[in-house]
Protein backbone atom coordinates (compact mmCIF):
# COMPACT_ATOMS: atom_id res chain seq x y z
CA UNK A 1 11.42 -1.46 -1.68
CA UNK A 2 13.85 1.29 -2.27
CA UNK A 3 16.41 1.81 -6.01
CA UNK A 4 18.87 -1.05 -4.67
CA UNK A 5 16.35 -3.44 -4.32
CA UNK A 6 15.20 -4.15 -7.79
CA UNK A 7 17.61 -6.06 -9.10
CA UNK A 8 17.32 -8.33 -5.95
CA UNK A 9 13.51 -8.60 -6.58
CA UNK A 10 13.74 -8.69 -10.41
CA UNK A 11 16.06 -12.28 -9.44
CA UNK A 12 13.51 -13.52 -7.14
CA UNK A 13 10.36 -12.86 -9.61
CA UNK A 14 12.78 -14.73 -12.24
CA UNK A 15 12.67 -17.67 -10.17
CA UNK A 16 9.31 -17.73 -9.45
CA UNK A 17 8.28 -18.10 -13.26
CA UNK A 18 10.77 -20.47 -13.45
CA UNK A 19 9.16 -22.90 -10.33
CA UNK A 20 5.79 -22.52 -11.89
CA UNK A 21 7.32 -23.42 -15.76
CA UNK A 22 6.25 -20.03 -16.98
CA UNK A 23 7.89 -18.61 -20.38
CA UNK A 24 10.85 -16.70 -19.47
CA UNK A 25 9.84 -12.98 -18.71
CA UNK A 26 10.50 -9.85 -20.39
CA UNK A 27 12.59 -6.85 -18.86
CA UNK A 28 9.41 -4.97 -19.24
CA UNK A 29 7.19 -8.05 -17.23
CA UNK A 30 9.50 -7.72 -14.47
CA UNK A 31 9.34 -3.88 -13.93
CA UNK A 32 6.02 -3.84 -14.17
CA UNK A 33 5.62 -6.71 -10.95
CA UNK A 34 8.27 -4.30 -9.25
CA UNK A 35 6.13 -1.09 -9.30
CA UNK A 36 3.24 -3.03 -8.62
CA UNK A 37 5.09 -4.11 -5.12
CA UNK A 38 7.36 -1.25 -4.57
CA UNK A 39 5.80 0.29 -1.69
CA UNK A 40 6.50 -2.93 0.22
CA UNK A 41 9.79 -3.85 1.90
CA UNK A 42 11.74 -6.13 -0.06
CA UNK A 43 11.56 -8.74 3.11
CA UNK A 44 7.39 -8.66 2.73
CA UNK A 45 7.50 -8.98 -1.05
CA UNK A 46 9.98 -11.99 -0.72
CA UNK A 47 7.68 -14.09 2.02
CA UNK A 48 5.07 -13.27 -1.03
CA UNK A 49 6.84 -14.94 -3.44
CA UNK A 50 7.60 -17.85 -1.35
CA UNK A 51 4.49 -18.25 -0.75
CA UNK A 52 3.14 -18.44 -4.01
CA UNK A 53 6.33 -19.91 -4.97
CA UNK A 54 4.80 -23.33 -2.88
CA UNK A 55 1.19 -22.76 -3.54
CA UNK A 56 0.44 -21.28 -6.79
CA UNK A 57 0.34 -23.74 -10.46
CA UNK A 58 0.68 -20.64 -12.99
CA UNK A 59 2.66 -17.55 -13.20
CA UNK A 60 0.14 -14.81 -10.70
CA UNK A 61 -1.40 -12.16 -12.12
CA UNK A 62 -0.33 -8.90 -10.75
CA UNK A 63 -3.57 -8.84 -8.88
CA UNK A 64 -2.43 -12.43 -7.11
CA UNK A 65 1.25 -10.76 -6.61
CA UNK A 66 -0.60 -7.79 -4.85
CA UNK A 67 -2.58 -9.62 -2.60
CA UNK A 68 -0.27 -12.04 -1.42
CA UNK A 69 2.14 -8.94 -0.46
CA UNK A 70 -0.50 -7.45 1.25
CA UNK A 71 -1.29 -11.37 3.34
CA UNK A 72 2.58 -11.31 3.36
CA UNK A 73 2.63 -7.55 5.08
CA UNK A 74 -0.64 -8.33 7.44
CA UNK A 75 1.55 -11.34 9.08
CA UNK A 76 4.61 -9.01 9.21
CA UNK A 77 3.18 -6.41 11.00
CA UNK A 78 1.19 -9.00 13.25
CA UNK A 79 4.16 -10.94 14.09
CA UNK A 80 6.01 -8.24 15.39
CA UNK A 81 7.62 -7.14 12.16
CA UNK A 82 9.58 -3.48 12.62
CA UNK A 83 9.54 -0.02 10.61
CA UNK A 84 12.25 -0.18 7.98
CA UNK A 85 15.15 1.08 9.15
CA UNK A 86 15.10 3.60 6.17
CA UNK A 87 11.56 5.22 7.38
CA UNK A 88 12.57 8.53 8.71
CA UNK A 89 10.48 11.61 9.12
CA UNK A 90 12.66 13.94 9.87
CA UNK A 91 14.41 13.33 6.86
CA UNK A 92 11.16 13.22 4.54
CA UNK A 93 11.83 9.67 4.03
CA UNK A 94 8.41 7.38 4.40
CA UNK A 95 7.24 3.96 3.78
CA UNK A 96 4.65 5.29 1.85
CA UNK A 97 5.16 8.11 -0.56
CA UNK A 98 1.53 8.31 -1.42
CA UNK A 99 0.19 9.35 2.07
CA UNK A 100 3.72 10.21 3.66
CA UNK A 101 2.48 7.68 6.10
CA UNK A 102 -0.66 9.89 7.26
CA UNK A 103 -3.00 7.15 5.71
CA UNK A 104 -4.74 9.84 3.52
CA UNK A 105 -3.86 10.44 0.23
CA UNK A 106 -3.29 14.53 -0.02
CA UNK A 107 -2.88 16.97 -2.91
CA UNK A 108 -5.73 15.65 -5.00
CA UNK A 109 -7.81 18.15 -6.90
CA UNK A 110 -11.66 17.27 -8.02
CA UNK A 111 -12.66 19.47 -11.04
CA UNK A 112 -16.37 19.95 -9.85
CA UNK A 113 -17.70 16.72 -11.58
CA UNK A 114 -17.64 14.70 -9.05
CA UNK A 115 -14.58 12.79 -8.98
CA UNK A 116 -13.95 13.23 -5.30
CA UNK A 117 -17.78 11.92 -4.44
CA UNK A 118 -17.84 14.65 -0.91
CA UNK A 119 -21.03 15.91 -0.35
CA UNK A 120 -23.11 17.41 -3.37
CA UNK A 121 -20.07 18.10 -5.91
CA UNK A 122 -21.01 17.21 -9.65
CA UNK A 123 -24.72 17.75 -9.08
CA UNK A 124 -26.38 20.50 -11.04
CA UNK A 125 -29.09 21.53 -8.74
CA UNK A 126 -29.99 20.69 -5.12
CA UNK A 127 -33.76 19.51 -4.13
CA UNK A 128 -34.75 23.29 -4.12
CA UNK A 129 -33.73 23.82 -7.99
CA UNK A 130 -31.13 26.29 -7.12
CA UNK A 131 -27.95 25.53 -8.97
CA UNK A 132 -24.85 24.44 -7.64
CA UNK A 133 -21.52 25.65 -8.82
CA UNK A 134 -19.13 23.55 -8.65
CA UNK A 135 -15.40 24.58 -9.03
CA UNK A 136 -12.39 23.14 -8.56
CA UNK A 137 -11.35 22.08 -4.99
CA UNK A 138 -8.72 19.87 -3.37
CA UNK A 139 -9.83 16.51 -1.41
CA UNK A 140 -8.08 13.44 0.33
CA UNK A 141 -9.13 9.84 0.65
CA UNK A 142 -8.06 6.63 1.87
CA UNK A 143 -4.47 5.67 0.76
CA UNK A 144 -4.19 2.11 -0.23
CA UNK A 145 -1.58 1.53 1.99
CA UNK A 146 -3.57 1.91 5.46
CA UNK A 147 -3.82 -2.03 6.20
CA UNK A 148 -0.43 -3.03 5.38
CA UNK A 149 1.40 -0.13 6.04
CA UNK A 150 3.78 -0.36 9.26
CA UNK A 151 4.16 2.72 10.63
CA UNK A 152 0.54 3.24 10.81
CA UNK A 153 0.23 -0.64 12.09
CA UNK A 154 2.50 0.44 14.72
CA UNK A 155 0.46 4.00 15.88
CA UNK A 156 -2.40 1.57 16.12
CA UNK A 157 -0.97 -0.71 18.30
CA UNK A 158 0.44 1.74 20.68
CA UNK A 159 -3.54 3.50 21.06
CA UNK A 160 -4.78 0.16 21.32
CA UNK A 161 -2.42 -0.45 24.39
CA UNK A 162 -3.55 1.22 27.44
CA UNK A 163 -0.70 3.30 29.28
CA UNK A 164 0.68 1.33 32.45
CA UNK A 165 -1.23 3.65 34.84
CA UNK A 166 -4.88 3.38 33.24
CA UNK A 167 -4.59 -0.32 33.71
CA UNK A 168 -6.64 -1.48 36.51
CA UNK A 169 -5.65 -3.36 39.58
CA UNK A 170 -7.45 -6.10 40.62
């Protein structure tokens, strides 16, 4: 979702505690629901809602609002769903600020202890005794966004298609 759309999502989250008989949420309830969802479209997060608008008894907890965005972006993307129109990288503008749609998350910097888990960082010595320094490096990893994300749903899709002259006659 992008600035404009908060106020359209803070309505729809509204209604969805009211469905479900929840006590009327706070300012700070709803803006916490919109950053958990704000890397989705707004048209995603809304089939969310819906659906657990018609299947859920209680308010969700924002683990319940994640994962039905992400079941809401998985049929999106499968049904034929498009980029955003606002996705452009020429501009710098991506559906994914995280990764900048690469599906890695970049700029991350281990302090030697072992927070990025690659190869023998945060150990003291190695199987010979010899110590291991261990300074400060950079790493990626996996952005959260890789299953649901569409741009990357749509590079997929065009390597998984083969190119009109590799198919084979028959």
């Amino acid at each position: 979702m992008i600035g404009p759309d908060r106020d359209a999502f803070g309505v729809s989250y509204r209604k969805l505690a009211a469905r479900l008989n929840a006590k009327p949420l706070t300012d700070d309830a709803v803006n916490e629901a919109y950053l958990d969802c704000a890397h989705w479209p707004l048209e995603v997060v809304d089939q969310a809602l819906e659906a657990l608008r018609t299947s859920s008894r209680f308010m969700p907890r924002p683990v319940q609002l994640i994962g039905a965005c992400q079941d809401a972006a998985r049929r999106h993307a499968s049904n034929g769903g498009s980029v955003p129109d606002w996705v452009n990288h020429d501009e710098r503008r991506y559906f994914c600020d995280v990764c900048d749609d690469t599906g890695f998350e970049r700029r991350l910097e281990c302090d030697g202890t072992g927070v990025c888990h690659v190869g023998r960082c945060g150990q003291n010595e190695d199987a010979d005794h010899h110590k291991i320094r261990n300074d400060p490096h950079p790493f990626t990893r996996r952005c959260a966004c890789r299953a649901t994300n569409p741009v990357l749903a749509k590079e997929r899709d065009a390597q998984r298609r083969p190119a009109e002259g590799e198919r084979g006659g028959g």
